[in-house]
PDB file of N, CA and C in Angstrom:
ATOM      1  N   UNK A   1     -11.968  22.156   2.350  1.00  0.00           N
ATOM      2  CA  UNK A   1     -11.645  20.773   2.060  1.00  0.00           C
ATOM      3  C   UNK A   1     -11.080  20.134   3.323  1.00  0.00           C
ATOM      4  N   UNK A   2     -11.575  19.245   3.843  1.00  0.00           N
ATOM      5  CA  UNK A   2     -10.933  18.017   4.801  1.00  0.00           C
ATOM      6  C   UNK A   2      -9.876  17.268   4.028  1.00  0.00           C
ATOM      7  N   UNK A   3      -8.826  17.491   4.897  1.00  0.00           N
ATOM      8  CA  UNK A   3      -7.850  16.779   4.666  1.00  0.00           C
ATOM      9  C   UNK A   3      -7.174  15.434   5.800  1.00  0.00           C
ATOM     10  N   UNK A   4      -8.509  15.128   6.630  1.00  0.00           N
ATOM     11  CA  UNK A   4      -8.145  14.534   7.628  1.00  0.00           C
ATOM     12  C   UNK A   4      -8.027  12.950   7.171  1.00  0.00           C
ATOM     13  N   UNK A   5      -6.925  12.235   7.436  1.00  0.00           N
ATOM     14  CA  UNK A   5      -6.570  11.070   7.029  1.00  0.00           C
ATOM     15  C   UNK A   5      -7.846  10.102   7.103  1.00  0.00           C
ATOM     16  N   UNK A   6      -8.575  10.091   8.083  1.00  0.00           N
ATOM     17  CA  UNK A   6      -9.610   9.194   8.220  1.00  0.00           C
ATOM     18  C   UNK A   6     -11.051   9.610   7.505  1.00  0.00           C
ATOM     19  N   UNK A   7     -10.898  10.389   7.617  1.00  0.00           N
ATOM     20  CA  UNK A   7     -11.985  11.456   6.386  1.00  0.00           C
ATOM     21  C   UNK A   7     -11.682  10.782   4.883  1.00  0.00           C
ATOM     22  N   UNK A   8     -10.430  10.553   4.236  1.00  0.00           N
ATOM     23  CA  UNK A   8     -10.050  10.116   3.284  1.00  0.00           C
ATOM     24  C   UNK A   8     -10.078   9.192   2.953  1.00  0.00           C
ATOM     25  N   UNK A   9      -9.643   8.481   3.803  1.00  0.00           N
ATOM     26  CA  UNK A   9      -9.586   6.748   3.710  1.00  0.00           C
ATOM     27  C   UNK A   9     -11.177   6.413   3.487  1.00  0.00           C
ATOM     28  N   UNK A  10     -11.545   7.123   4.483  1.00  0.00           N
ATOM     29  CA  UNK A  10     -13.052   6.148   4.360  1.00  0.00           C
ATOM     30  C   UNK A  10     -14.155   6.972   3.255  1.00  0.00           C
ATOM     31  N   UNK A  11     -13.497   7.883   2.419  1.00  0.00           N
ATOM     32  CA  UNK A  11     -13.974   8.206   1.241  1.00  0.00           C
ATOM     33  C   UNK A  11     -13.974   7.524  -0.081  1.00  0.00           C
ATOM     34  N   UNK A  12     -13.093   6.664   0.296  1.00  0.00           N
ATOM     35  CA  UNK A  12     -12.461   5.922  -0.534  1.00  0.00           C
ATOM     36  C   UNK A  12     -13.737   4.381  -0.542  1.00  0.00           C
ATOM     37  N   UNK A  13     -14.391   4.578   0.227  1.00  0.00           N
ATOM     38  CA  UNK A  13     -15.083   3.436   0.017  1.00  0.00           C
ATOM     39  C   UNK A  13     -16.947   3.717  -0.704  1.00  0.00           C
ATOM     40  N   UNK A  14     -17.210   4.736  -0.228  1.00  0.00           N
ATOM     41  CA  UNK A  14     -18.179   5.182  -0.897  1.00  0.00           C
ATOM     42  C   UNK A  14     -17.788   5.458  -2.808  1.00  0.00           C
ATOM     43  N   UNK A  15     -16.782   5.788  -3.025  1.00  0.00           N
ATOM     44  CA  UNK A  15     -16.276   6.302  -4.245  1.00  0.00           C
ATOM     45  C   UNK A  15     -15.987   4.533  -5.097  1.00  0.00           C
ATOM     46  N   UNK A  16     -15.622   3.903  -4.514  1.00  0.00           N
ATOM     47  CA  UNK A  16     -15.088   3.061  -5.185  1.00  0.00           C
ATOM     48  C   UNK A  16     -16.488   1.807  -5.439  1.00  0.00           C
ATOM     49  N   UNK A  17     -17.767   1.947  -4.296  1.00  0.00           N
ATOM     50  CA  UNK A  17     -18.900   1.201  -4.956  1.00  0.00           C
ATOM     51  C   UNK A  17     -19.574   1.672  -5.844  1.00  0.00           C
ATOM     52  N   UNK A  18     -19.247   3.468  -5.993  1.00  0.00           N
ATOM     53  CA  UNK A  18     -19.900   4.414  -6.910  1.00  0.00           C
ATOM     54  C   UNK A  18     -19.065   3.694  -8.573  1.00  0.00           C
ATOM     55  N   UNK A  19     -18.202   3.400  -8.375  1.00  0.00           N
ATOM     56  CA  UNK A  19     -17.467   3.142  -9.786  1.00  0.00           C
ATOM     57  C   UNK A  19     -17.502   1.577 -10.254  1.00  0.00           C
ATOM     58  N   UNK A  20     -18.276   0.856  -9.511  1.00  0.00           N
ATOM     59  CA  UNK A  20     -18.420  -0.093  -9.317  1.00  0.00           C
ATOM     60  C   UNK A  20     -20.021  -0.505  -9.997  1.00  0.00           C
ATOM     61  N   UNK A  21     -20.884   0.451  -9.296  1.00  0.00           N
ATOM     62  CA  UNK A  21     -22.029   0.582 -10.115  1.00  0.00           C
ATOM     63  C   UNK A  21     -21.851   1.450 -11.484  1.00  0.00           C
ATOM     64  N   UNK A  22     -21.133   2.400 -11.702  1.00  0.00           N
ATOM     65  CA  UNK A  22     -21.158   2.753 -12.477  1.00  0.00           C
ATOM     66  C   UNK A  22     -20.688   2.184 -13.663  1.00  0.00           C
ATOM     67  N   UNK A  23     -19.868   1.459 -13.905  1.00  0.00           N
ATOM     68  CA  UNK A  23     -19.012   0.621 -14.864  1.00  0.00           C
ATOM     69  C   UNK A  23     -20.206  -0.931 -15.131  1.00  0.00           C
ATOM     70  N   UNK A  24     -20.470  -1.286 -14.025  1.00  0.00           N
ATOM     71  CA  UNK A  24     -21.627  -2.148 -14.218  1.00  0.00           C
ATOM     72  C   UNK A  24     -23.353  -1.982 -14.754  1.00  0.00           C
ATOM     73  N   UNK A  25     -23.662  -0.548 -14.481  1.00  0.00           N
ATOM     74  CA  UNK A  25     -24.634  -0.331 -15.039  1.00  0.00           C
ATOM     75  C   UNK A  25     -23.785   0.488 -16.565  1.00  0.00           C
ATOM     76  N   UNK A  26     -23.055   0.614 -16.958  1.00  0.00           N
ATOM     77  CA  UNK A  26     -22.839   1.402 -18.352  1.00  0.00           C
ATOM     78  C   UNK A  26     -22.876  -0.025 -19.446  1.00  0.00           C
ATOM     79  N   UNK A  27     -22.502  -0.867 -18.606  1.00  0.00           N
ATOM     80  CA  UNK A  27     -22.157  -2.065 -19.727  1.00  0.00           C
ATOM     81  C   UNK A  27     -23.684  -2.954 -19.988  1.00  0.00           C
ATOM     82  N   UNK A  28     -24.325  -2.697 -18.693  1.00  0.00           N
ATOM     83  CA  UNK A  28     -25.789  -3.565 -18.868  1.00  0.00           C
ATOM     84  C   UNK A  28     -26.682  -2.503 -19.256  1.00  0.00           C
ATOM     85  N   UNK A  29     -26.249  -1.439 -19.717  1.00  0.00           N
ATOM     86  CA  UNK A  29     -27.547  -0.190 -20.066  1.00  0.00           C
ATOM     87  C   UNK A  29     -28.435  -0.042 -18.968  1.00  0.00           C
ATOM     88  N   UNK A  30     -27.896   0.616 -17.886  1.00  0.00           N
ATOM     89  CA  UNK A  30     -29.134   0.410 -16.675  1.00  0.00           C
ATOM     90  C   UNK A  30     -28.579   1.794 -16.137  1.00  0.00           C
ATOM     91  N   UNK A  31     -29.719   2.551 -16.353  1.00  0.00           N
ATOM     92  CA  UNK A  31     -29.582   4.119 -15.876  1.00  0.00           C
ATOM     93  C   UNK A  31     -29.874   4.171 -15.000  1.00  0.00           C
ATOM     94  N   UNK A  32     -30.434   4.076 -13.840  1.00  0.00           N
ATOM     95  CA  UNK A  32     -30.265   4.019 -12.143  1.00  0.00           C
ATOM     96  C   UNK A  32     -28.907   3.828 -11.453  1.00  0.00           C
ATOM     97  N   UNK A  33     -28.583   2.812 -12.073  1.00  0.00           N
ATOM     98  CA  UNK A  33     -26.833   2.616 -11.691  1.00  0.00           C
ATOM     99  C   UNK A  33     -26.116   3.231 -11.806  1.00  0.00           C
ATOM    100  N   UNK A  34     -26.230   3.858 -13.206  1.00  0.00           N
ATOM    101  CA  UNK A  34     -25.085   4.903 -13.948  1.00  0.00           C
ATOM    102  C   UNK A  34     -25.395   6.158 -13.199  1.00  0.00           C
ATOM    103  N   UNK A  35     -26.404   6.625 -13.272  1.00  0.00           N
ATOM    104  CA  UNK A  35     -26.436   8.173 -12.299  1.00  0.00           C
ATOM    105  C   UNK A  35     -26.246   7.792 -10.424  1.00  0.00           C
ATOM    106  N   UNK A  36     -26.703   6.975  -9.649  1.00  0.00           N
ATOM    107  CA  UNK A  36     -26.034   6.783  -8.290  1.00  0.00           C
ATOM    108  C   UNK A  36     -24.680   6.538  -8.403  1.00  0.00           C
ATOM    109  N   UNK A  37     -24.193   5.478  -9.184  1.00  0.00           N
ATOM    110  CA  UNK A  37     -22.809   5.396  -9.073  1.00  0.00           C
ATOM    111  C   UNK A  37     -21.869   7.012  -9.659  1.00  0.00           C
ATOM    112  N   UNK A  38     -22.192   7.912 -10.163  1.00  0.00           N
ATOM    113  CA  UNK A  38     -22.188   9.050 -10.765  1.00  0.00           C
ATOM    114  C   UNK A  38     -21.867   9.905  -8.839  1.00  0.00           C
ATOM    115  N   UNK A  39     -23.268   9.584  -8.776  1.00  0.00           N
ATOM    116  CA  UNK A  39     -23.525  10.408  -7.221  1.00  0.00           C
ATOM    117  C   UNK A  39     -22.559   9.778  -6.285  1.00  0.00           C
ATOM    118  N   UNK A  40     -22.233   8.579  -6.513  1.00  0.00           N
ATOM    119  CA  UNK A  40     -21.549   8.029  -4.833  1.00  0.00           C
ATOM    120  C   UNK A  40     -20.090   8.490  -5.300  1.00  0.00           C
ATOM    121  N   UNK A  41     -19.238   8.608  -6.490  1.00  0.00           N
ATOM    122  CA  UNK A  41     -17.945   8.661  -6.656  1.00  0.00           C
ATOM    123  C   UNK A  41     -18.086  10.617  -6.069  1.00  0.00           C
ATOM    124  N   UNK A  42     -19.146  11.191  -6.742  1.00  0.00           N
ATOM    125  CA  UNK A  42     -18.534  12.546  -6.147  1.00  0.00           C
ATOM    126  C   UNK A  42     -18.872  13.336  -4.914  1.00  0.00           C
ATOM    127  N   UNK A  43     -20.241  12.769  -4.159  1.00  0.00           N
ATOM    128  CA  UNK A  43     -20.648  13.191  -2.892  1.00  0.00           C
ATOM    129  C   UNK A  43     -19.604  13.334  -2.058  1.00  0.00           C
ATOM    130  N   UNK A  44     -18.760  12.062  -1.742  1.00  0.00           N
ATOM    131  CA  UNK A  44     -17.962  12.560  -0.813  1.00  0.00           C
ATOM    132  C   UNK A  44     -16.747  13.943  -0.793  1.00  0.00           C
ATOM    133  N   UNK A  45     -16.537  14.159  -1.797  1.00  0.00           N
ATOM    134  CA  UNK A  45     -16.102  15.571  -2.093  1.00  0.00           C
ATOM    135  C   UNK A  45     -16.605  16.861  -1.759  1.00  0.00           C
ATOM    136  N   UNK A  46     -18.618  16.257  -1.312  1.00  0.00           N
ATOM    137  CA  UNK A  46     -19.044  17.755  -0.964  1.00  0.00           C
ATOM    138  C   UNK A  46     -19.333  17.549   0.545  1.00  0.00           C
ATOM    139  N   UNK A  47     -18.911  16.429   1.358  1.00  0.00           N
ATOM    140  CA  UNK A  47     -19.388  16.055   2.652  1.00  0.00           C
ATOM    141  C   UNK A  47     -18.666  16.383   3.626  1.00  0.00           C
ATOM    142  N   UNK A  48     -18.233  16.797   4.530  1.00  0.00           N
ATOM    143  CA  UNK A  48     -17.501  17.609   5.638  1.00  0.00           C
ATOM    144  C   UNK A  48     -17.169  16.589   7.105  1.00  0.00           C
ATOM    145  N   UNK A  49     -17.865  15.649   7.145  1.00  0.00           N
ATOM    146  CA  UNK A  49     -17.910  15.162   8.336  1.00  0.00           C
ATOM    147  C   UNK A  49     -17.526  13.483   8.028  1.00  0.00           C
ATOM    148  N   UNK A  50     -17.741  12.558   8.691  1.00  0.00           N
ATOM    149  CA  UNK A  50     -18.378  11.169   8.250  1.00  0.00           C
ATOM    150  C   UNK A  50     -19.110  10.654   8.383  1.00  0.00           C
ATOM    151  N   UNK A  51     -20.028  11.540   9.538  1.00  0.00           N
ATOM    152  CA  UNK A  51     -21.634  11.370   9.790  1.00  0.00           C
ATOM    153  C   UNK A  51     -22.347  11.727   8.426  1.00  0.00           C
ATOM    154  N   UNK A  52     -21.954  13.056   7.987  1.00  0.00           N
ATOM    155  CA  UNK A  52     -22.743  13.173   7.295  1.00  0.00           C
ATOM    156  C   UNK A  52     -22.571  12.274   5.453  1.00  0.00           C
ATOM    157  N   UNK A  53     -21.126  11.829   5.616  1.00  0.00           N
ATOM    158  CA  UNK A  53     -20.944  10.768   4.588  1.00  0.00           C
ATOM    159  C   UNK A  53     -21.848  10.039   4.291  1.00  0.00           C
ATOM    160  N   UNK A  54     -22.046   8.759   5.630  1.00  0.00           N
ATOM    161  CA  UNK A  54     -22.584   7.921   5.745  1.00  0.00           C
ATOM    162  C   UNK A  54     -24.203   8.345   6.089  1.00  0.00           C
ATOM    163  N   UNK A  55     -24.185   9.579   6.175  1.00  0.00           N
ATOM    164  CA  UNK A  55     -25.777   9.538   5.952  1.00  0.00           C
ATOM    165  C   UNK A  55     -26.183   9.595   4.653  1.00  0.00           C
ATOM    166  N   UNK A  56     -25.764  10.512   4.111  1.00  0.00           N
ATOM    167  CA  UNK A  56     -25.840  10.906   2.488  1.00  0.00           C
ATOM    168  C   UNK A  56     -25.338   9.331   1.441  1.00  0.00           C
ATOM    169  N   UNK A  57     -24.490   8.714   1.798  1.00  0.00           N
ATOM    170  CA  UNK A  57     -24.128   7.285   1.144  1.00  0.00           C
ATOM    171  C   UNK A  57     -25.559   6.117   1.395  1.00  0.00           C
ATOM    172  N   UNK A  58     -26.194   6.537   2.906  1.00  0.00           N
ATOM    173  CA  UNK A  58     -27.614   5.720   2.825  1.00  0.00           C
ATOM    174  C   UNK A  58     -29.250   5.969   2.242  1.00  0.00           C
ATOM    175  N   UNK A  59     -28.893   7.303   2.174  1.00  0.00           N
ATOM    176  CA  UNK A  59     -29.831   7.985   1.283  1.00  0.00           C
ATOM    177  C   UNK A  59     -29.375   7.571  -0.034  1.00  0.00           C
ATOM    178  N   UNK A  60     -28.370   7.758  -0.632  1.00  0.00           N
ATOM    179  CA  UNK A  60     -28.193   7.632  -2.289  1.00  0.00           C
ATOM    180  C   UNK A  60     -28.462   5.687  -2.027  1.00  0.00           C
ATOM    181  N   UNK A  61     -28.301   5.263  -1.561  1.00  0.00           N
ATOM    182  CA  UNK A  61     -28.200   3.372  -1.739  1.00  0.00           C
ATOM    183  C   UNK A  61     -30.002   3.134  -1.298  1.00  0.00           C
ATOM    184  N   UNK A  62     -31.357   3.806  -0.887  1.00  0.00           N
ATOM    185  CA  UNK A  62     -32.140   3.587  -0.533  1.00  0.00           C
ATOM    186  C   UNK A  62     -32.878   4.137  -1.689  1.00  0.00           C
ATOM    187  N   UNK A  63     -32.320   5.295  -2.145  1.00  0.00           N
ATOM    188  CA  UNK A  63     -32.564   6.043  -3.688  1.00  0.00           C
ATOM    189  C   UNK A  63     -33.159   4.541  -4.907  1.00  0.00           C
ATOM    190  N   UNK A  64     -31.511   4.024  -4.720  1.00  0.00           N
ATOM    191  CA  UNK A  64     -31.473   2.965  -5.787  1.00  0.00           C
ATOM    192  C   UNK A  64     -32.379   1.833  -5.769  1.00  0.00           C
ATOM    193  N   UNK A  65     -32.282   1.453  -4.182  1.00  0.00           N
ATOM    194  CA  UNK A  65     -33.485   0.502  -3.870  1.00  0.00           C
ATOM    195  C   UNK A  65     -34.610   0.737  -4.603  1.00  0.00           C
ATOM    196  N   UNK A  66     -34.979   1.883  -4.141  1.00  0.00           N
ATOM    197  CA  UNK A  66     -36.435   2.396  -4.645  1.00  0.00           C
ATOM    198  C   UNK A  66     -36.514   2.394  -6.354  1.00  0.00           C
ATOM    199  N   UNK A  67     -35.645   2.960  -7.144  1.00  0.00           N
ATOM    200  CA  UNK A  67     -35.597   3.286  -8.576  1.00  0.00           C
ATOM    201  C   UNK A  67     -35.922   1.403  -9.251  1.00  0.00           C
ATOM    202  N   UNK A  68     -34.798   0.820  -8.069  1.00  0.00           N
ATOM    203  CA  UNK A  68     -35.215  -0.655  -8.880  1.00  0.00           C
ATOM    204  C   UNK A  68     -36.409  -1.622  -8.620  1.00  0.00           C
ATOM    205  N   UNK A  69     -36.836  -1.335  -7.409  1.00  0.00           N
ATOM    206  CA  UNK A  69     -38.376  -1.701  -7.111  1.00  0.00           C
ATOM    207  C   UNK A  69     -39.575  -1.396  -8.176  1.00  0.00           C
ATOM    208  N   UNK A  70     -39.237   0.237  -8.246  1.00  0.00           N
ATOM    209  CA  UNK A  70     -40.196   0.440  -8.929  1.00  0.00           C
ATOM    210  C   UNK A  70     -40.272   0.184 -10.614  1.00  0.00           C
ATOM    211  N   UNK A  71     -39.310  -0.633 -10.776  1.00  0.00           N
ATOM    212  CA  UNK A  71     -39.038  -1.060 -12.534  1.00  0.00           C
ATOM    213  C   UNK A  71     -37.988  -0.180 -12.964  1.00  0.00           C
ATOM    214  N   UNK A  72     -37.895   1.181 -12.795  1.00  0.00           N
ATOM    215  CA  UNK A  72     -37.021   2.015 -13.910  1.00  0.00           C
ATOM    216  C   UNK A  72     -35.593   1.233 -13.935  1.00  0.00           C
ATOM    217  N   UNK A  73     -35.553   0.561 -14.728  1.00  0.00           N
ATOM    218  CA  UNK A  73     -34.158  -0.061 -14.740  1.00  0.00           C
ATOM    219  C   UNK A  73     -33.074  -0.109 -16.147  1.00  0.00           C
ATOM    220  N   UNK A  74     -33.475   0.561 -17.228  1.00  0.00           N
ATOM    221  CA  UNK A  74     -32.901   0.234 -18.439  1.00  0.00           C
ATOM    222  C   UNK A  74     -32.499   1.747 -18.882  1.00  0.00           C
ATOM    223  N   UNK A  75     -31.745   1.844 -19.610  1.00  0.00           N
ATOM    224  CA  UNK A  75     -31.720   3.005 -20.308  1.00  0.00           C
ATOM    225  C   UNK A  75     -32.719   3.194 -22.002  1.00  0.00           C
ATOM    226  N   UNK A  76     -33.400   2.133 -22.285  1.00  0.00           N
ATOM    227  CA  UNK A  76     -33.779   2.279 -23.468  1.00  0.00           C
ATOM    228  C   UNK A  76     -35.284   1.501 -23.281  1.00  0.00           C
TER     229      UNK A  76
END
């Protein structure tokens, strides 16, 4: 586990758009949202660096792009 102050802080920002989508897609029934925002609150817990944060935070946000392009947008 990193415990490095700046490691933390700036975990804090990936986690908090993750809960952000997540709370917003639970209320509009939109399952793309609910599982990335799922992924962005706990990735940074498995990420070691902040390179590799912010790589893994642009992969999961290009994820979503794609899921909503291609229609999948509802849970029902």
């Amino acid at each position: 586990m990193n415990f490095d102050p700046t490691w933390l802080l700036l975990s804090l920002i990936p986690s908090g758009i993750g809960m952000v989508l997540f709370i917003y897609g639970k209320r509009q029934a939109r399952l793309p949202q609910v599982i990335v925002g799922m992924l962005f609150m706990v990735y940074p817990f498995f990420t070691t660096t902040v390179t590799s944060m912010i790589v893994v935070g642009v992969v999961l946000a290009v994820l979503l792009w794609v899921l909503l392009r291609t229609g999948r947008s509802t849970l029902y």
